[in-house]
Protein backbone atom coordinates (compact mmCIF):
# COMPACT_ATOMS: atom_id res chain seq x y z
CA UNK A 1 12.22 -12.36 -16.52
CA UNK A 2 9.03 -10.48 -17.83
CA UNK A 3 9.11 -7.06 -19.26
CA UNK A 4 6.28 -5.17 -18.30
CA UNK A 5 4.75 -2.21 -20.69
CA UNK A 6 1.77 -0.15 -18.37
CA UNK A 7 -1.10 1.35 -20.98
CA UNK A 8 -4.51 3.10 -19.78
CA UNK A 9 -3.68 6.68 -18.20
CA UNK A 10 -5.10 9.73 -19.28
CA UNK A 11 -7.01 12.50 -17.55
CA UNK A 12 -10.33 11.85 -15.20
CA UNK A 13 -12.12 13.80 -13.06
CA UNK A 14 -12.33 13.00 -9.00
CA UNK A 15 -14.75 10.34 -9.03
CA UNK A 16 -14.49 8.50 -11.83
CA UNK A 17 -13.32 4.90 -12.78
CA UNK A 18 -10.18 3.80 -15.03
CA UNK A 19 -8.48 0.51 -16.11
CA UNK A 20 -4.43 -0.08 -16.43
CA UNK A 21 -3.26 -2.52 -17.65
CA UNK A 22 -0.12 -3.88 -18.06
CA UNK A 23 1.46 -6.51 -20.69
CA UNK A 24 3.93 -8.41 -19.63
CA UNK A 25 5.97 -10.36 -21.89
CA UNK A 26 8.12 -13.53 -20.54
CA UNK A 27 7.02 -17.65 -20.90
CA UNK A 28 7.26 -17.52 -17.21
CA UNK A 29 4.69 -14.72 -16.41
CA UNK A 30 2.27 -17.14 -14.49
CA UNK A 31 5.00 -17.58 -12.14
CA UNK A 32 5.18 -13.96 -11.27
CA UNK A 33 3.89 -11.87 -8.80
CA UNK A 34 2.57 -8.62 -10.55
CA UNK A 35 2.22 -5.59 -8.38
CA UNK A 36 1.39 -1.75 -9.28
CA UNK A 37 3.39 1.24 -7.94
CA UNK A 38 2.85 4.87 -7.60
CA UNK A 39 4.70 7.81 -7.98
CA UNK A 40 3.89 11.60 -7.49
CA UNK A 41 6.51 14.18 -8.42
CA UNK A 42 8.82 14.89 -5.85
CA UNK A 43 7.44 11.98 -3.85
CA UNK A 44 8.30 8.07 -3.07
CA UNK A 45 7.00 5.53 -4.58
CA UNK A 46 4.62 3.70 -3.19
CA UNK A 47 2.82 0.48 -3.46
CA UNK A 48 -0.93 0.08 -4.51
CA UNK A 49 -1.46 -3.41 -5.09
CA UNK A 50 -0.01 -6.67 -5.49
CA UNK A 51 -1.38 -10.20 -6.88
CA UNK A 52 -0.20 -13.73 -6.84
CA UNK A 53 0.67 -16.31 -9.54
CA UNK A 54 -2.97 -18.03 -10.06
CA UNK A 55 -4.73 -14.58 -8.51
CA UNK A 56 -5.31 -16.29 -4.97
CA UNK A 57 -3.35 -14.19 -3.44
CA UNK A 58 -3.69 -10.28 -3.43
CA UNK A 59 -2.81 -7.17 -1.40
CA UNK A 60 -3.99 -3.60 -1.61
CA UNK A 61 -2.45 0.03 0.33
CA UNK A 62 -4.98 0.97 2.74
CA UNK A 63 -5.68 3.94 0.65
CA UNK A 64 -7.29 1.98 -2.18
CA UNK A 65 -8.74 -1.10 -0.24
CA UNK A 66 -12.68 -0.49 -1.61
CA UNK A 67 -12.01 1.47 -4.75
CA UNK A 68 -8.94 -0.56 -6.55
CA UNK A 69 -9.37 -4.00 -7.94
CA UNK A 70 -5.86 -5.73 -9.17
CA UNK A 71 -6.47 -8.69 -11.13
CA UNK A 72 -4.58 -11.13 -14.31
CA UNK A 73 -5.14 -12.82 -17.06
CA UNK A 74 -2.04 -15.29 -17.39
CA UNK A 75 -3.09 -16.42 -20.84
CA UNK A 76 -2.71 -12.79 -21.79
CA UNK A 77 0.22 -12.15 -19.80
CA UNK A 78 -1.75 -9.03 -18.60
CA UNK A 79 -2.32 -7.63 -15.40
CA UNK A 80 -5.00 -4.86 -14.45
CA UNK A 81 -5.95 -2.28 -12.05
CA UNK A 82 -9.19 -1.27 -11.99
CA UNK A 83 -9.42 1.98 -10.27
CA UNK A 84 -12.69 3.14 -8.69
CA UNK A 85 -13.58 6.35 -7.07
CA UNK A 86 -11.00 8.29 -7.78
CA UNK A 87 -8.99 11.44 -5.42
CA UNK A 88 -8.29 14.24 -6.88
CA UNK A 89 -4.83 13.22 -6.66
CA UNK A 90 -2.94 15.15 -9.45
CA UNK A 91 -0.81 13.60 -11.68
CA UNK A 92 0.81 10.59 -10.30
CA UNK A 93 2.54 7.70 -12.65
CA UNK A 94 1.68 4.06 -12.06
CA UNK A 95 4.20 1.27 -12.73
CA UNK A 96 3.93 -1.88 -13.19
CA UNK A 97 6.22 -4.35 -11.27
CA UNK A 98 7.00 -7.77 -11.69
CA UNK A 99 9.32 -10.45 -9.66
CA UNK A 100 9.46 -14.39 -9.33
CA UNK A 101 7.87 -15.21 -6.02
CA UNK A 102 4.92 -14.47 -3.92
CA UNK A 103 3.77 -10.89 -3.63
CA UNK A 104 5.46 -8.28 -2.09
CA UNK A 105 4.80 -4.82 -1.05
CA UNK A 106 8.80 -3.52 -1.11
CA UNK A 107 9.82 -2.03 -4.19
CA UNK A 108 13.02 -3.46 -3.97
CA UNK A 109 12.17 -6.75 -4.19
CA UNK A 110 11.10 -6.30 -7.88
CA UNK A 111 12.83 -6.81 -10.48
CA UNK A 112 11.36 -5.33 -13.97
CA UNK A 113 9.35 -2.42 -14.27
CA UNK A 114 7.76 -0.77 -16.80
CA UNK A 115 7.90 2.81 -17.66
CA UNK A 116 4.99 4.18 -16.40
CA UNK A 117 1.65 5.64 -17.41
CA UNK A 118 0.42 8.77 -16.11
CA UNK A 119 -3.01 9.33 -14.71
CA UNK A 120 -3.79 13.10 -14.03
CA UNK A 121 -7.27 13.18 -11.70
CA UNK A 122 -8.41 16.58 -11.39
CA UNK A 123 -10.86 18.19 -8.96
């Protein structure tokens, strides 16, 4: 098991770029699939992105395909998002995800989260 801890929100305007990332800690993190989650208030989560053990392997939501980038560093036990173009979207909290496997795009089929880190993108 890993134990993800997300780091990078803050407040941006519509437009603008920002980096999570998210440290994972674990001996076993190159085995993991890493994926990010996000969550408005009052909404369902929903999944952004997902990426593979060596990084071959990655999936975005059609609503970020273009502007979102997910990538790792296993020697680091990190994994980023690189966000791109941002929507006046509010404030919505990313999560980090993390689960022995290939990637997945169910929620449920992770195991350890981290606790979140808020991004607020205003108009």
């Amino acid at each position: 098991q890993v134990s993800p801890v997300e780091s990078g929100g803050g407040l941006v305007q519509a437009g603008d770029s920002m980096r999570l990332t998210c440290v994972a800690s674990g001996h076993l993190f190159s085995t993991y699939a890493m994926a990010w989650f996000r969550q408005a208030p009052g909404k369902e989560r929903e999944f952004v992105a997902a990426i593979g053990w060596l990084a071959r392997n990655v999936d975005y939501d059609d609503s970020v395909k273009g502007r979102f980038i997910i990538s790792r560093d296993n020697d680091k036990n990190t994994v980023y998002l690189q966000m791109n173009s941002l929507k006046p979207e509010g404030t919505v909290v990313y999560y980090c995800a993390a689960r022995p496997g290939g990637i997945e795009y169910r929620q449920w089929e992770y195991n350890d989260w981290g606790q979140g880190t808020e991004v607020t993108v205003s108009s």
